[in-house]
C-alpha atoms as a PDB file:
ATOM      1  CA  UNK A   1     148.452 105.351 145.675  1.00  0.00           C
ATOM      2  CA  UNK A   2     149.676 102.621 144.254  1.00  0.00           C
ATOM      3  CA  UNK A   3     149.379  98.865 145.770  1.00  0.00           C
ATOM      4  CA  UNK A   4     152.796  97.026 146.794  1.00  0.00           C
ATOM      5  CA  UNK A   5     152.743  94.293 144.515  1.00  0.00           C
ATOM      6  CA  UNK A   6     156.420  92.335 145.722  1.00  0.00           C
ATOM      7  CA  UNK A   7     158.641  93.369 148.542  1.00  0.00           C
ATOM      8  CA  UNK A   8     162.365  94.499 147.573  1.00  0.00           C
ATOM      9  CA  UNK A   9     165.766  92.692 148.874  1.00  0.00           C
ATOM     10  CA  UNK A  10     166.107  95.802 151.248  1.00  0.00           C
ATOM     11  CA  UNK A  11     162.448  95.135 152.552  1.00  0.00           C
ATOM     12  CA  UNK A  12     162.259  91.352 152.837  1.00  0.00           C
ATOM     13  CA  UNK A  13     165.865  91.784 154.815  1.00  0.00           C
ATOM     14  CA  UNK A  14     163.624  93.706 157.063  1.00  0.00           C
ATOM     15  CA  UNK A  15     160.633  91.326 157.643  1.00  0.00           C
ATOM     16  CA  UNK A  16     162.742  89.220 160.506  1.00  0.00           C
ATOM     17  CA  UNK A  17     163.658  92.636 161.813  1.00  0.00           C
ATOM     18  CA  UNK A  18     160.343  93.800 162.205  1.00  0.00           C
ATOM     19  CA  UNK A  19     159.078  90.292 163.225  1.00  0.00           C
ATOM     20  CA  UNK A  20     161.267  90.341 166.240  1.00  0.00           C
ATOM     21  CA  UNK A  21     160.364  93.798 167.459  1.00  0.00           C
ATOM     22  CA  UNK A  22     157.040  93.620 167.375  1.00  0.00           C
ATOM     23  CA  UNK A  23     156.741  90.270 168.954  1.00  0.00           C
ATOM     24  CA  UNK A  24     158.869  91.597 171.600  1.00  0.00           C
ATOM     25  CA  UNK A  25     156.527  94.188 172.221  1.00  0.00           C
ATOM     26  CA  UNK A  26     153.062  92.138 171.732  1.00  0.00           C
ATOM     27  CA  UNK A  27     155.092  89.467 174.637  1.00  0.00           C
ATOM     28  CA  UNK A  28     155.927  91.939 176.977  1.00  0.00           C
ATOM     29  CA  UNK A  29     154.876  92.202 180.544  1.00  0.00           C
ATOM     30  CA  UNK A  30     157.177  95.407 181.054  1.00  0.00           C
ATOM     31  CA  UNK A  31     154.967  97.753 182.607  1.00  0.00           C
ATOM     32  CA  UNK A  32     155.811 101.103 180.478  1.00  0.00           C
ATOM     33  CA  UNK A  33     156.506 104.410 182.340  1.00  0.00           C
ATOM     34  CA  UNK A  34     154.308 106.651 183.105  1.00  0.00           C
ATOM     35  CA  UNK A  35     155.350 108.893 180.850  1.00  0.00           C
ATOM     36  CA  UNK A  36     155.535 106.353 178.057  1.00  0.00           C
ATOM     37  CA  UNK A  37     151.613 105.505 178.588  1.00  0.00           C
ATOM     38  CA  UNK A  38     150.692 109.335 178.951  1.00  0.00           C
ATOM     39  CA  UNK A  39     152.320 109.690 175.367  1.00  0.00           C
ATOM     40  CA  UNK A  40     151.091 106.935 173.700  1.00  0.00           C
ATOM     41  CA  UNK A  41     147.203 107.400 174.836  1.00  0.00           C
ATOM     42  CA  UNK A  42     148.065 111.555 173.950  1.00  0.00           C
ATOM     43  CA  UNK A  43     148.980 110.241 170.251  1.00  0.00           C
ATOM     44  CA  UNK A  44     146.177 108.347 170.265  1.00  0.00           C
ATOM     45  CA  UNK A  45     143.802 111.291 171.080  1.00  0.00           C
ATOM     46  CA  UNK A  46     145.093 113.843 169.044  1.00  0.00           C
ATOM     47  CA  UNK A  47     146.113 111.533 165.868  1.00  0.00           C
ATOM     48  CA  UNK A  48     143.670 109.047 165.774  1.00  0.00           C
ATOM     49  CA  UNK A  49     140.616 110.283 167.633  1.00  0.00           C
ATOM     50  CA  UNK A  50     141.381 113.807 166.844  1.00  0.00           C
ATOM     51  CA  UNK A  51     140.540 115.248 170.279  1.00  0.00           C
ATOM     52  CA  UNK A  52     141.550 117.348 172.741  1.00  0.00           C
ATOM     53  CA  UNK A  53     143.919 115.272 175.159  1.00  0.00           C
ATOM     54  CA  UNK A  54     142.389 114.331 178.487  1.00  0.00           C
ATOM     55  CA  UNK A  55     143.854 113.450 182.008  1.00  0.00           C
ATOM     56  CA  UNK A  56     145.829 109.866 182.314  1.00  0.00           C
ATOM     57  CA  UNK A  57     145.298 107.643 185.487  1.00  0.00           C
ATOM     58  CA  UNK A  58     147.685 104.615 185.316  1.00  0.00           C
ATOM     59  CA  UNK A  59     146.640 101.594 188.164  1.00  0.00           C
ATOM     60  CA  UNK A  60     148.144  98.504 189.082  1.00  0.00           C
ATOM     61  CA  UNK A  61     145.942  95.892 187.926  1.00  0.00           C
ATOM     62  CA  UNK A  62     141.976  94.991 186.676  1.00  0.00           C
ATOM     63  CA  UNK A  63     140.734  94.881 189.620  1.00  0.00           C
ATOM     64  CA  UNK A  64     142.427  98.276 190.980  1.00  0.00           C
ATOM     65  CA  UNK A  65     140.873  99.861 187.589  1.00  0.00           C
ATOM     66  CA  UNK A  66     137.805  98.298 187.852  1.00  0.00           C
ATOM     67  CA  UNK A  67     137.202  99.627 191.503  1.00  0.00           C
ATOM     68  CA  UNK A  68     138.040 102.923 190.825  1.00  0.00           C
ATOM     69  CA  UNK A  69     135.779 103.169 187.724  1.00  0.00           C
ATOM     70  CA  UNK A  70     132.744 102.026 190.425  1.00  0.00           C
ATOM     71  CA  UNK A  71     133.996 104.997 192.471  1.00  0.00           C
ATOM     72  CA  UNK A  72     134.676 107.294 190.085  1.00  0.00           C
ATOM     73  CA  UNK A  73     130.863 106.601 188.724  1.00  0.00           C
ATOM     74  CA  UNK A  74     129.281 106.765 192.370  1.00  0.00           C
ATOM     75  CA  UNK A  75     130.960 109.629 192.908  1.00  0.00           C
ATOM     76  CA  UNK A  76     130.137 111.531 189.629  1.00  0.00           C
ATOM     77  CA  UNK A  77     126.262 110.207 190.160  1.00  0.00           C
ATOM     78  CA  UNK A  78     126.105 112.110 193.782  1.00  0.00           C
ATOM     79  CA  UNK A  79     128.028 115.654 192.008  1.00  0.00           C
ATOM     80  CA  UNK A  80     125.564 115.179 188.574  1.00  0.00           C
ATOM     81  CA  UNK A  81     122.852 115.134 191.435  1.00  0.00           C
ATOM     82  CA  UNK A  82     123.919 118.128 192.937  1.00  0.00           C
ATOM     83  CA  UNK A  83     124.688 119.959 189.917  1.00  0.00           C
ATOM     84  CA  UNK A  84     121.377 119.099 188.504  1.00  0.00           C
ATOM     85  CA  UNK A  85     119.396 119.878 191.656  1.00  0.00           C
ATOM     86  CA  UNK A  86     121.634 123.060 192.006  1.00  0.00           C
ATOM     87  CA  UNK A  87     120.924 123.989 188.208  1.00  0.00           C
ATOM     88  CA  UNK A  88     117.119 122.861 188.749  1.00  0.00           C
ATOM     89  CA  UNK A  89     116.420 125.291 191.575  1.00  0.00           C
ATOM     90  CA  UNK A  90     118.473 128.241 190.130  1.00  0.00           C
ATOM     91  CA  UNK A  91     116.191 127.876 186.925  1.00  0.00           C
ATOM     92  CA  UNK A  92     113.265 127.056 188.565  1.00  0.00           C
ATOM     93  CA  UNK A  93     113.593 130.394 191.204  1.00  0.00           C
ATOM     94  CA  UNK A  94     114.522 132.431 187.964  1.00  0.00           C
ATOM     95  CA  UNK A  95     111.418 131.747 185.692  1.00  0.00           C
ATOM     96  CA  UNK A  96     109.578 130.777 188.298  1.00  0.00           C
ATOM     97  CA  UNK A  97     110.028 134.427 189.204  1.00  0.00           C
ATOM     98  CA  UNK A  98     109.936 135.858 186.285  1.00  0.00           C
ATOM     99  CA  UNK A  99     106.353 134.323 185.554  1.00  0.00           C
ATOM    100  CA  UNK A 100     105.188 135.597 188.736  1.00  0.00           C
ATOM    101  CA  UNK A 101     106.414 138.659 188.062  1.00  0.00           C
ATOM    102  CA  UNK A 102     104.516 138.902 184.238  1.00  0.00           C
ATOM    103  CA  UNK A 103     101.578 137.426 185.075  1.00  0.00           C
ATOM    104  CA  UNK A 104     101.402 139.309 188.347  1.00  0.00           C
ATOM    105  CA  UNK A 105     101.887 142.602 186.229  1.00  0.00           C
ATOM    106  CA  UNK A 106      99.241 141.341 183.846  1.00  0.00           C
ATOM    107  CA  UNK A 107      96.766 140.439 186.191  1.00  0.00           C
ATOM    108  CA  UNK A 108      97.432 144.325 187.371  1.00  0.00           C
ATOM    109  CA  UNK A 109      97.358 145.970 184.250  1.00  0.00           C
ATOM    110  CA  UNK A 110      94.064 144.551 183.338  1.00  0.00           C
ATOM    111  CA  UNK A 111      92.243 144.436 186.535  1.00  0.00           C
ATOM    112  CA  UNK A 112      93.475 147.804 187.189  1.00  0.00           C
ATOM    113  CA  UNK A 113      92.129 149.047 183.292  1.00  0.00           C
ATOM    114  CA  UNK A 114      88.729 147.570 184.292  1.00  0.00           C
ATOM    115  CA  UNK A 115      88.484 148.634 188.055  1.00  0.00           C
ATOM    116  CA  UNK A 116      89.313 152.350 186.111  1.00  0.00           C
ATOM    117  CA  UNK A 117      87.170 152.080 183.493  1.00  0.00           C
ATOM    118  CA  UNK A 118      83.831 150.930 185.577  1.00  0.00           C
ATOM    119  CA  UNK A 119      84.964 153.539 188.251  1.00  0.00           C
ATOM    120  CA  UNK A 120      85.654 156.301 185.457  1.00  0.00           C
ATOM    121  CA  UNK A 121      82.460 155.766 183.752  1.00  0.00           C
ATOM    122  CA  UNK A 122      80.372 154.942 186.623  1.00  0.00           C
ATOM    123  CA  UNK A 123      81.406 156.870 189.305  1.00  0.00           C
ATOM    124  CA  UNK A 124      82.967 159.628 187.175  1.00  0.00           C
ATOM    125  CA  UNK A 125      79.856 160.288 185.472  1.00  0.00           C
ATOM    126  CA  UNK A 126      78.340 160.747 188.263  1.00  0.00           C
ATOM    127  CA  UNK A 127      80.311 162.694 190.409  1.00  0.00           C
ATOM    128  CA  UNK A 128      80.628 165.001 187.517  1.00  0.00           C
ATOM    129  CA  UNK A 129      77.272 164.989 186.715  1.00  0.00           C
ATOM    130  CA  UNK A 130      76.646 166.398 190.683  1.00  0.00           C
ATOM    131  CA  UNK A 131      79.586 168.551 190.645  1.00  0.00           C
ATOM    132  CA  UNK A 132      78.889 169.807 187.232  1.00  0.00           C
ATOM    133  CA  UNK A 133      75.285 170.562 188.327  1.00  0.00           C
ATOM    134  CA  UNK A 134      76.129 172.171 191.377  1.00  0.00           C
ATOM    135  CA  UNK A 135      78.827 174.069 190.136  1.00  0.00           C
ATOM    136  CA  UNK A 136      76.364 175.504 187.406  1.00  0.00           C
ATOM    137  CA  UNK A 137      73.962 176.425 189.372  1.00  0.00           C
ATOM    138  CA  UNK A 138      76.800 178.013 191.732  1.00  0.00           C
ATOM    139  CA  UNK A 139      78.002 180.538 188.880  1.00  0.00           C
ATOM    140  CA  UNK A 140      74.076 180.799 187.446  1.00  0.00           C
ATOM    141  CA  UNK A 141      73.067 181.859 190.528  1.00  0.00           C
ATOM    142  CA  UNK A 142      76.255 184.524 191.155  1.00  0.00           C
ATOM    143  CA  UNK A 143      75.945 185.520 187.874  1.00  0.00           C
ATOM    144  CA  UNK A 144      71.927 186.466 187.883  1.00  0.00           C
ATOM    145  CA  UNK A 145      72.933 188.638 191.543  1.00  0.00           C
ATOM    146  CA  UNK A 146      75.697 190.028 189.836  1.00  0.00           C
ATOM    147  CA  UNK A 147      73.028 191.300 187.045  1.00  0.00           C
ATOM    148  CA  UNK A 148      70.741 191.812 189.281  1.00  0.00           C
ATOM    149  CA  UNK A 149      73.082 193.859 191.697  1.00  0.00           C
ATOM    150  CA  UNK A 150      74.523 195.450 188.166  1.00  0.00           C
ATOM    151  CA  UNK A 151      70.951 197.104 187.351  1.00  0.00           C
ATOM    152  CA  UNK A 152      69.989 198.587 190.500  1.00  0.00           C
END
């Protein structure tokens, strides 16, 4: 691009024109429409900031603005609060639970595995041990009458 390096007849003719307009507009105490300001801060948004457009509140004065800014931010304090102590408690109940739950099930699993294993080996080996004992000596003993009862 190429710098302007002397205005033309055509655009000097329009410096007093421009001059004019936009000290009209810099001297104005119009208040613009509603409309006017929603379009102008939309523009600004979407052209400059390039941003999604957002809503457009339009007071009276300062003070007005200033006032509902200390509201607006009380406000939004108290629903952040909630939110947060809403979002808190739902997370804390869900992992909270789910914790419980896997150590809970861990604590289970292994306590169970060792009560089994001592019981199995311990008591199992016993109890077999007797059962297999006395059931041996059951069928020893039916078998030798059965022999015995066989020769006779």
């Amino acid at each position: 691009m190429e710098k302007i390096k002397k205005l033309t007849k055509k655009q000097e003719a329009q410096l007093e024109v421009y001059k004019n307009k936009w000290l009209k507009i810099g001297l104005s105490t119009d208040q613009p429409s509603f409309e006017e300001t929603k379009r102008i801060i939309d523009n600004v948004y979407i052209h400059l900031l390039q941003k999604q457009v957002v809503p457009v509140v339009v007071l009276d004065n300062p003070y007005d603005t200033w006032v509902a800014v200390c509201i607006y931010a009380s406000e939004w304090d108290q629903v952040g609060n909630q939110i947060r102590n809403q979002v808190w408690d739902q997370i804390r109940n869900q992992v909270g639970n789910q914790i419980r739950n896997q150590i809970r099930n861990q604590i289970r699993n292994q306590v169970w595995d060792q009560v089994w294993d001592q019981v199995h080996n311990h008591v199992g080996g016993q109890v077999w041990g007797q059962v297999g004992d006395q059931v041996w000596d059951q069928v020893r003993r039916q078998v030798k009458r059965q022999l015995q009862n066989g020769k006779r």
